[in-house]
PDB file of N, CA and C in Angstrom:
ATOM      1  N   UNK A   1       0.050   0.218   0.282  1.00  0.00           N
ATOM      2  CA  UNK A   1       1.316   0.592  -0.256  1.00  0.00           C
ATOM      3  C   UNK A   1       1.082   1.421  -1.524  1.00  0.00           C
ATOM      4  N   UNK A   2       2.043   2.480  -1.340  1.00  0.00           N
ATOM      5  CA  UNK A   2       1.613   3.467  -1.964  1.00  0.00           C
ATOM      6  C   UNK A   2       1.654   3.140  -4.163  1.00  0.00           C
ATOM      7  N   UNK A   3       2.744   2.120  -4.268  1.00  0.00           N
ATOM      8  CA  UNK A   3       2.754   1.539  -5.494  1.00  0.00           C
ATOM      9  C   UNK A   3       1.482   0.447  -5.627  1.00  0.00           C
ATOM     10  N   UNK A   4       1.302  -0.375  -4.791  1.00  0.00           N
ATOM     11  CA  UNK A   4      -0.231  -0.959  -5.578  1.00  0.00           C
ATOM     12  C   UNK A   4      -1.328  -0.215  -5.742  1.00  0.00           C
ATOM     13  N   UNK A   5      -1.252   0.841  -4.959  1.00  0.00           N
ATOM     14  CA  UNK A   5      -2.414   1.675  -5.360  1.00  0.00           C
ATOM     15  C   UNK A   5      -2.197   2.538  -6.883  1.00  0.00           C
ATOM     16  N   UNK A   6      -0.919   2.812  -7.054  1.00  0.00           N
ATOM     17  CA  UNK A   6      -0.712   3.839  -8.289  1.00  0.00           C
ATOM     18  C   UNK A   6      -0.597   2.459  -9.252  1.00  0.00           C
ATOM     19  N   UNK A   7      -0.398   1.853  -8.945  1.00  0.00           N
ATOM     20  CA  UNK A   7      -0.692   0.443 -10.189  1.00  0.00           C
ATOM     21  C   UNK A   7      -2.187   0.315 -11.013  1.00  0.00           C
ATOM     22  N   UNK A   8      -2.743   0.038  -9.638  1.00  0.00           N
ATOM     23  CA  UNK A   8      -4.078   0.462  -9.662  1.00  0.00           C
ATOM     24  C   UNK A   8      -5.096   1.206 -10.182  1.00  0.00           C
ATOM     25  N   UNK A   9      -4.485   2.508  -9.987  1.00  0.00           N
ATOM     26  CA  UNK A   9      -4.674   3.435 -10.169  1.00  0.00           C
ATOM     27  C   UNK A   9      -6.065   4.184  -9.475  1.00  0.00           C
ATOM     28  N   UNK A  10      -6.119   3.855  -7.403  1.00  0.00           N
ATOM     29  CA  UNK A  10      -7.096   3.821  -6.655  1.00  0.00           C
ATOM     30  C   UNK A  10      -6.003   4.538  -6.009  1.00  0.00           C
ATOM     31  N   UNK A  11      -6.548   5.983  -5.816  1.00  0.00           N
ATOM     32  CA  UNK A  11      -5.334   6.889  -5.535  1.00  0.00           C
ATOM     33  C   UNK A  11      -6.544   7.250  -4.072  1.00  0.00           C
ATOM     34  N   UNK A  12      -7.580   6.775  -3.271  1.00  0.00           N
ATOM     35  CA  UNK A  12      -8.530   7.120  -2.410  1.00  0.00           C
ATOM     36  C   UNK A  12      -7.662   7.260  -1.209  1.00  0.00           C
ATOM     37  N   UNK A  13      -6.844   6.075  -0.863  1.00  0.00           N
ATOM     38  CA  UNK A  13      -6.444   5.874   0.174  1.00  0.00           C
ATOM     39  C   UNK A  13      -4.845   6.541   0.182  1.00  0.00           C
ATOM     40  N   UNK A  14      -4.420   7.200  -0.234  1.00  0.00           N
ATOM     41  CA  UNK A  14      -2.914   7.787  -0.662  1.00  0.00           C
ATOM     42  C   UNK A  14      -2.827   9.052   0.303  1.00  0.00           C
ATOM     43  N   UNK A  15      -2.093   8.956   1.412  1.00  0.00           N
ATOM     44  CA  UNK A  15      -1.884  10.712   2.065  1.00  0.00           C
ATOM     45  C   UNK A  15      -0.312  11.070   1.603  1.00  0.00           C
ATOM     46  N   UNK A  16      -0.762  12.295   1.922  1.00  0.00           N
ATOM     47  CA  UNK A  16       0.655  13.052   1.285  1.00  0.00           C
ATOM     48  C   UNK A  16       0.928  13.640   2.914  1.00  0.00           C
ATOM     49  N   UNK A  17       0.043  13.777   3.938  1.00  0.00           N
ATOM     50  CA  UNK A  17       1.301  13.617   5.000  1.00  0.00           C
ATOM     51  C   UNK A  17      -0.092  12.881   6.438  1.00  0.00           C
ATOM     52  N   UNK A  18       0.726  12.909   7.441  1.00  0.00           N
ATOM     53  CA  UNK A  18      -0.206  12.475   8.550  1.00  0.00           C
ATOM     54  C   UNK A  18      -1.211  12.138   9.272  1.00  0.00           C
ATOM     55  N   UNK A  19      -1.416  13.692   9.013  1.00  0.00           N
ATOM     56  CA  UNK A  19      -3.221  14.054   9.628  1.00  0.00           C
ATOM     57  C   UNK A  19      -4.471  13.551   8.389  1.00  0.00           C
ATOM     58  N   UNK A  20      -3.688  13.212   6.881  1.00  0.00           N
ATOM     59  CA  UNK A  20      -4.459  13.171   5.937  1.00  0.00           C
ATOM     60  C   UNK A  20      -4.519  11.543   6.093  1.00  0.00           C
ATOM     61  N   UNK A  21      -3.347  11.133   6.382  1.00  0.00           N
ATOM     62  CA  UNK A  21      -3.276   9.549   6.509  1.00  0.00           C
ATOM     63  C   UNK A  21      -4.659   9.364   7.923  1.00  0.00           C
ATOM     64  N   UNK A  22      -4.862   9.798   8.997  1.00  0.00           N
ATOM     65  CA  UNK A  22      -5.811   9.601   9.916  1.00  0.00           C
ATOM     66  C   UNK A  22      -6.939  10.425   9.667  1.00  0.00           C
ATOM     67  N   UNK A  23      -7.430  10.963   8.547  1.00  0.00           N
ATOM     68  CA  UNK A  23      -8.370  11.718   8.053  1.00  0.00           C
ATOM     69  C   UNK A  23      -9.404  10.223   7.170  1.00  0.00           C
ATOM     70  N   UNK A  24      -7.941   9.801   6.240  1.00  0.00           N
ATOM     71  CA  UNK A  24      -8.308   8.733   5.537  1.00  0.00           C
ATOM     72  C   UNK A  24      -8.923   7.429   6.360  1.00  0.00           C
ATOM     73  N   UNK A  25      -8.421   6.927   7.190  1.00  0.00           N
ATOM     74  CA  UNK A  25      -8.438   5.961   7.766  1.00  0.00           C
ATOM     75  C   UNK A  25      -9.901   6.157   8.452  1.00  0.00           C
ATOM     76  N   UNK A  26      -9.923   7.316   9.260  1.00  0.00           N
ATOM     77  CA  UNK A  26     -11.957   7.728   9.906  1.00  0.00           C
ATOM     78  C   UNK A  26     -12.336   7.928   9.067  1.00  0.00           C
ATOM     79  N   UNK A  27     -12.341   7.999   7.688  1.00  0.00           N
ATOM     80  CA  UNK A  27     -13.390   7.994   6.651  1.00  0.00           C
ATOM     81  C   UNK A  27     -13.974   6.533   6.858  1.00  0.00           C
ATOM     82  N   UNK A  28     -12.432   6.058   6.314  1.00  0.00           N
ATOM     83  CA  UNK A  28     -12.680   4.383   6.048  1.00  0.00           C
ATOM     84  C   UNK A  28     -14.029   3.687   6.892  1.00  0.00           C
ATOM     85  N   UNK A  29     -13.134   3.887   7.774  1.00  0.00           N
ATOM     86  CA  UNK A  29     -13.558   3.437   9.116  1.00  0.00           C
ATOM     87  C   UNK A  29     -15.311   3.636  10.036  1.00  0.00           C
ATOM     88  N   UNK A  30     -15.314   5.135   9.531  1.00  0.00           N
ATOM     89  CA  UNK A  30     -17.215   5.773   9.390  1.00  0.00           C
ATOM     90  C   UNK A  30     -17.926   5.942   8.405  1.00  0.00           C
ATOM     91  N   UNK A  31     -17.608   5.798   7.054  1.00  0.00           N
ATOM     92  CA  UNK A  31     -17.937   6.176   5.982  1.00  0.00           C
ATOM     93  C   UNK A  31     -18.502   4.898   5.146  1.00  0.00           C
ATOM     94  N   UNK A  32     -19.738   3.835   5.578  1.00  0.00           N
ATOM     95  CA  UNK A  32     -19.890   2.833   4.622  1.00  0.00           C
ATOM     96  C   UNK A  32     -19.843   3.049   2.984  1.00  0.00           C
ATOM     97  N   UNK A  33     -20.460   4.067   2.968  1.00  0.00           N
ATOM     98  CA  UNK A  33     -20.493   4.261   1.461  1.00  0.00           C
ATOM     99  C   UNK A  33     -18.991   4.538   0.971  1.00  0.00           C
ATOM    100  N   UNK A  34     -18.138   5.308   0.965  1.00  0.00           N
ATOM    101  CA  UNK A  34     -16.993   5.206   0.900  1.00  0.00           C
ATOM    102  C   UNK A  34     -16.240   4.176   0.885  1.00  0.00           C
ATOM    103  N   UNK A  35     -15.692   3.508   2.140  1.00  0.00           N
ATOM    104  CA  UNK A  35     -15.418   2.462   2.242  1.00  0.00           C
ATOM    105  C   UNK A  35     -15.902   1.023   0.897  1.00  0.00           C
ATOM    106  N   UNK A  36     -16.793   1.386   0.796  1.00  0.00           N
ATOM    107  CA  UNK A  36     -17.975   0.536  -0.429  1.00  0.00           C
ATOM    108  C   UNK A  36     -17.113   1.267  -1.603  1.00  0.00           C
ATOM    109  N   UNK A  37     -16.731   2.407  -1.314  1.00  0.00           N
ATOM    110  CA  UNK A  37     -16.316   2.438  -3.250  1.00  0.00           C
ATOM    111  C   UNK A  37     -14.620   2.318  -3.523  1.00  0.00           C
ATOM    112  N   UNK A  38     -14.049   2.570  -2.075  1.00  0.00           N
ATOM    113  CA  UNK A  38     -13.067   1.944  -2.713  1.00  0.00           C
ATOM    114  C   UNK A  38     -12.874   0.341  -2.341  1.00  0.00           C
ATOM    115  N   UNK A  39     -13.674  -0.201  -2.150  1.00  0.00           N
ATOM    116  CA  UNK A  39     -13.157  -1.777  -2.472  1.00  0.00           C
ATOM    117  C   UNK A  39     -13.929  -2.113  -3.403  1.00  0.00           C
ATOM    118  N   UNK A  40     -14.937  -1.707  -4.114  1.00  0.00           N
ATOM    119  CA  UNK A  40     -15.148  -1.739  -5.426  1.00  0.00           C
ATOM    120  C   UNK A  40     -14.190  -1.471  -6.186  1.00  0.00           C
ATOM    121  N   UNK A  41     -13.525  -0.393  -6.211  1.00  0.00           N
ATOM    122  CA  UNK A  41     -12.331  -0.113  -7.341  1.00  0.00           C
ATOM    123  C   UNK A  41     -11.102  -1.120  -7.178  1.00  0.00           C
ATOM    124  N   UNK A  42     -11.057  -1.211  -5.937  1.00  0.00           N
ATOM    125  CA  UNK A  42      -9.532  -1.960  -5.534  1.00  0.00           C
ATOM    126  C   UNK A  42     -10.455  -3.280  -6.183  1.00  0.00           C
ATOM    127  N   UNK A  43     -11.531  -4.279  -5.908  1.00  0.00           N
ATOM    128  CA  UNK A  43     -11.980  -5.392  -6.605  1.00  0.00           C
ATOM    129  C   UNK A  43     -11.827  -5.368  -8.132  1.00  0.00           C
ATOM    130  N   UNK A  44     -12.129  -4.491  -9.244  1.00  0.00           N
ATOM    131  CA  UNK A  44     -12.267  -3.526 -10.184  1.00  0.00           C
ATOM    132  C   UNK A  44     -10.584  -4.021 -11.070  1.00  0.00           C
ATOM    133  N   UNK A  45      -9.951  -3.379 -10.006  1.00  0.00           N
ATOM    134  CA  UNK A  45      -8.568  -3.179 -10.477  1.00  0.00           C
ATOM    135  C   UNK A  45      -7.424  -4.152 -10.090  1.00  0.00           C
ATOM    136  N   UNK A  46      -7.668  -4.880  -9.097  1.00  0.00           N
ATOM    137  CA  UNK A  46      -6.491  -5.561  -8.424  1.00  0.00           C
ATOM    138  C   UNK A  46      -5.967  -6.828  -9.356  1.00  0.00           C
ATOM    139  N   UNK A  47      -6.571  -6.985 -10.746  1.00  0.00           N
ATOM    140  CA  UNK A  47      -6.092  -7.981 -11.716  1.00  0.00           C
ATOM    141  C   UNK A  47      -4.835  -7.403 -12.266  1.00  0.00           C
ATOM    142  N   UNK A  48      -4.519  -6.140 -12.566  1.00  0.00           N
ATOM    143  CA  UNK A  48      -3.142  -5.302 -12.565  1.00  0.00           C
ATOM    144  C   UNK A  48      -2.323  -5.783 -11.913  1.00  0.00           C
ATOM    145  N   UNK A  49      -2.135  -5.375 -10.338  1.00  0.00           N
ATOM    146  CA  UNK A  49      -1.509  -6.502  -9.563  1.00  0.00           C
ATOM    147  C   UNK A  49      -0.945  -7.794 -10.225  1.00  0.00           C
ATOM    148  N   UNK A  50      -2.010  -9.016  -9.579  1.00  0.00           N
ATOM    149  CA  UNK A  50      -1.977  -9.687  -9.723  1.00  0.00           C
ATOM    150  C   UNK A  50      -1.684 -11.000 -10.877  1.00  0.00           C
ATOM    151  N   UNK A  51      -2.056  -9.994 -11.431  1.00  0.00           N
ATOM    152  CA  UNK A  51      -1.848 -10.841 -13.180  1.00  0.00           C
ATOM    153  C   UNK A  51      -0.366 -10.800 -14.017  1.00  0.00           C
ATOM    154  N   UNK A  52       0.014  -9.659 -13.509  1.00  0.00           N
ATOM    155  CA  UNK A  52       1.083  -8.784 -13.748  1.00  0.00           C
ATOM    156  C   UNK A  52       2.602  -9.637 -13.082  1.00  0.00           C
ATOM    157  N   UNK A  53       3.033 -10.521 -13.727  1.00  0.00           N
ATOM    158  CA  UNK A  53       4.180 -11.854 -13.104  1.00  0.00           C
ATOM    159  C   UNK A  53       5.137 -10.105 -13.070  1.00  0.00           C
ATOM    160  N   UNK A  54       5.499  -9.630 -13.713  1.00  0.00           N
ATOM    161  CA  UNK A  54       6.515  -8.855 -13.790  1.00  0.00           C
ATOM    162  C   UNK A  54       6.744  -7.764 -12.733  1.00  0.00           C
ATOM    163  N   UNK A  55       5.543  -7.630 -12.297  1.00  0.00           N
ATOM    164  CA  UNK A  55       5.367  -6.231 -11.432  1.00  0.00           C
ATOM    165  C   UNK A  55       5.356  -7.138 -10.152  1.00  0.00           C
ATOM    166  N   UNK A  56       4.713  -8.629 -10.218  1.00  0.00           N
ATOM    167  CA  UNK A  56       4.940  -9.288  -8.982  1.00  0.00           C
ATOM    168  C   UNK A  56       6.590  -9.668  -8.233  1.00  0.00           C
ATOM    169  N   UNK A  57       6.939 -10.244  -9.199  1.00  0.00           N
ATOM    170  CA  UNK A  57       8.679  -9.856  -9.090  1.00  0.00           C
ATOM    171  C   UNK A  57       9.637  -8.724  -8.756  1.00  0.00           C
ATOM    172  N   UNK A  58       8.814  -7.762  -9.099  1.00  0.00           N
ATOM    173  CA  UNK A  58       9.189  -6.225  -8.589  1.00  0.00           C
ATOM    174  C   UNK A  58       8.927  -6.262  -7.142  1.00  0.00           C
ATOM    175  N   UNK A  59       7.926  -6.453  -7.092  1.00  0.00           N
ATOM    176  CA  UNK A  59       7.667  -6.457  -5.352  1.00  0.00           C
ATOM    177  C   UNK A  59       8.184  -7.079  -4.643  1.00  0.00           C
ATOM    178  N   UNK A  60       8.240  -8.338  -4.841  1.00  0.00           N
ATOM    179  CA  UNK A  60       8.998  -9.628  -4.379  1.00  0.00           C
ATOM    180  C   UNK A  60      10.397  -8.775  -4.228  1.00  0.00           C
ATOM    181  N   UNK A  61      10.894  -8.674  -5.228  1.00  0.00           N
ATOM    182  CA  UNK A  61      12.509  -7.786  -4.956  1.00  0.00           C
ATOM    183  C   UNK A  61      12.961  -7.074  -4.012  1.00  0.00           C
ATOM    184  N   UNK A  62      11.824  -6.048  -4.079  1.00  0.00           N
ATOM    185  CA  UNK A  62      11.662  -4.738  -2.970  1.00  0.00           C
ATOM    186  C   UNK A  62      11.168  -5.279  -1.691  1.00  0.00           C
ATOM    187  N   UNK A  63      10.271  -6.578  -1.768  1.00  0.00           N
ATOM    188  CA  UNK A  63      10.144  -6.137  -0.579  1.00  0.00           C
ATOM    189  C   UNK A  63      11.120  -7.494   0.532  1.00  0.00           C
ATOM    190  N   UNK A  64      11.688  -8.271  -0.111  1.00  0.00           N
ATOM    191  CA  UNK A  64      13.225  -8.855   0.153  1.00  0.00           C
ATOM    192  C   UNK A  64      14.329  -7.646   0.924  1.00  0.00           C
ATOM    193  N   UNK A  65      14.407  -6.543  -0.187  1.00  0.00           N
ATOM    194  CA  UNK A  65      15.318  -5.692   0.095  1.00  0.00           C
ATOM    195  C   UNK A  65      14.975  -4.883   1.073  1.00  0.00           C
ATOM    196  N   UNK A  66      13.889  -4.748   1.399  1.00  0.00           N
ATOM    197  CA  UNK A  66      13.367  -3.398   2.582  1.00  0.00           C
ATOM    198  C   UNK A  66      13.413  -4.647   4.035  1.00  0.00           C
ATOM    199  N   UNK A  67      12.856  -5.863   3.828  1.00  0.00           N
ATOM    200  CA  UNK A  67      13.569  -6.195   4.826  1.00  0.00           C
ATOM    201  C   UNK A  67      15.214  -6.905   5.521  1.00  0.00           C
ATOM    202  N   UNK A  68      15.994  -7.000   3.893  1.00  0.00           N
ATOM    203  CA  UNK A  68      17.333  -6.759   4.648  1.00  0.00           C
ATOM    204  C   UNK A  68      17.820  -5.919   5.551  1.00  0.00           C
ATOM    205  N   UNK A  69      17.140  -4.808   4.719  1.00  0.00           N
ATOM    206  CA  UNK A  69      17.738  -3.458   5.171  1.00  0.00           C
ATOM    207  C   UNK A  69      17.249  -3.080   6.851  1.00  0.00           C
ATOM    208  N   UNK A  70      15.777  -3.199   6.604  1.00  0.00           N
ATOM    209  CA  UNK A  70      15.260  -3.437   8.576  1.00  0.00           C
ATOM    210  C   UNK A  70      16.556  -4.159   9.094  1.00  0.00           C
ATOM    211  N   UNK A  71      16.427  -5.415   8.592  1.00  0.00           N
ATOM    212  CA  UNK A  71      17.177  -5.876   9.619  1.00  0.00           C
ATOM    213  C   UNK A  71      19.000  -5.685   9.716  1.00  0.00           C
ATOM    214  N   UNK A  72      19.151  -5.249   9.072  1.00  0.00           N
ATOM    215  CA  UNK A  72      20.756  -4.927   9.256  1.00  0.00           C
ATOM    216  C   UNK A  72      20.388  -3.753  10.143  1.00  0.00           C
ATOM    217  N   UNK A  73      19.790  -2.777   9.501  1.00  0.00           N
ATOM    218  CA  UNK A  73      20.008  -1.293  10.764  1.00  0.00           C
ATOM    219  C   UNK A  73      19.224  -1.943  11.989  1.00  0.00           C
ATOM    220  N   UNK A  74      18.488  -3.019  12.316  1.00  0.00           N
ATOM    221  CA  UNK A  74      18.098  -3.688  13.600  1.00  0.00           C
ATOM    222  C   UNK A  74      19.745  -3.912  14.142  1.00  0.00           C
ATOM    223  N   UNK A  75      20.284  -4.699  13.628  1.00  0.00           N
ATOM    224  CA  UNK A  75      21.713  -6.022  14.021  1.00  0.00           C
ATOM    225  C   UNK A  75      22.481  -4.255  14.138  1.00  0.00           C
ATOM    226  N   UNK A  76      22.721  -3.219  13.372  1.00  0.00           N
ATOM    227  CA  UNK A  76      23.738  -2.361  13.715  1.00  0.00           C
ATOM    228  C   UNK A  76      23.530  -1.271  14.665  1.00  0.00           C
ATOM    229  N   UNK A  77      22.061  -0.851  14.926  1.00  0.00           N
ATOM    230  CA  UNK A  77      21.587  -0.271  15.760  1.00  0.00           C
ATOM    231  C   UNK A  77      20.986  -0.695  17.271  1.00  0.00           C
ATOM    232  N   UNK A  78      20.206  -1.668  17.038  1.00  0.00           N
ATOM    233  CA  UNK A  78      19.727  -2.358  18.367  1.00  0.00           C
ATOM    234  C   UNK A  78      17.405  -1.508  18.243  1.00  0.00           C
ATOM    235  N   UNK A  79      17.860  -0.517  16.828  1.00  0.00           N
ATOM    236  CA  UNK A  79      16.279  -0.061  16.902  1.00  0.00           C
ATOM    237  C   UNK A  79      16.128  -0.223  15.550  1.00  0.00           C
ATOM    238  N   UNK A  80      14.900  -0.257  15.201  1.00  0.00           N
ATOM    239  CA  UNK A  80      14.563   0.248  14.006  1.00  0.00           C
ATOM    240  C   UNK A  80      14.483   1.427  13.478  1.00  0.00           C
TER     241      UNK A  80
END
């Protein structure tokens, strides 16, 4: 999610559209060394997150609200 990473500030895994999102992912995915540095950083950094009661509550909020919202346009649509 594109906010724990800018929390973070582990901007590795972030696409700005599609093909970059599945560019990222076969890195991940073939790239040990890579892969190795960003979970070093995400290990590094994820006390931001976590430590962070305030920003945890933020999420908690949002992510309450993103699934009301699924599910009402589920109940008014019949799709997502």
């Amino acid at each position: 999610m594109y906010a724990l990473y800018r929390k973070m500030n582990v901007m590795d895994c972030v696409a700005s559209y599609y093909e970059e999102y599945v560019e990222i992912a076969l890195k991940l995915g073939s790239e040990p060394a890579f892969r190795e540095s960003v979970k070093t950083k995400i290990l590094a950094s994820n006390h931001l997150i976590f430590e962070d009661m305030e920003f945890v509550r933020e999420m908690a909020v949002f992510m309450e609200s993103a699934v009301k919202a699924a599910r009402d346009r589920l109940d008014r649509t019949g799709s997502p």
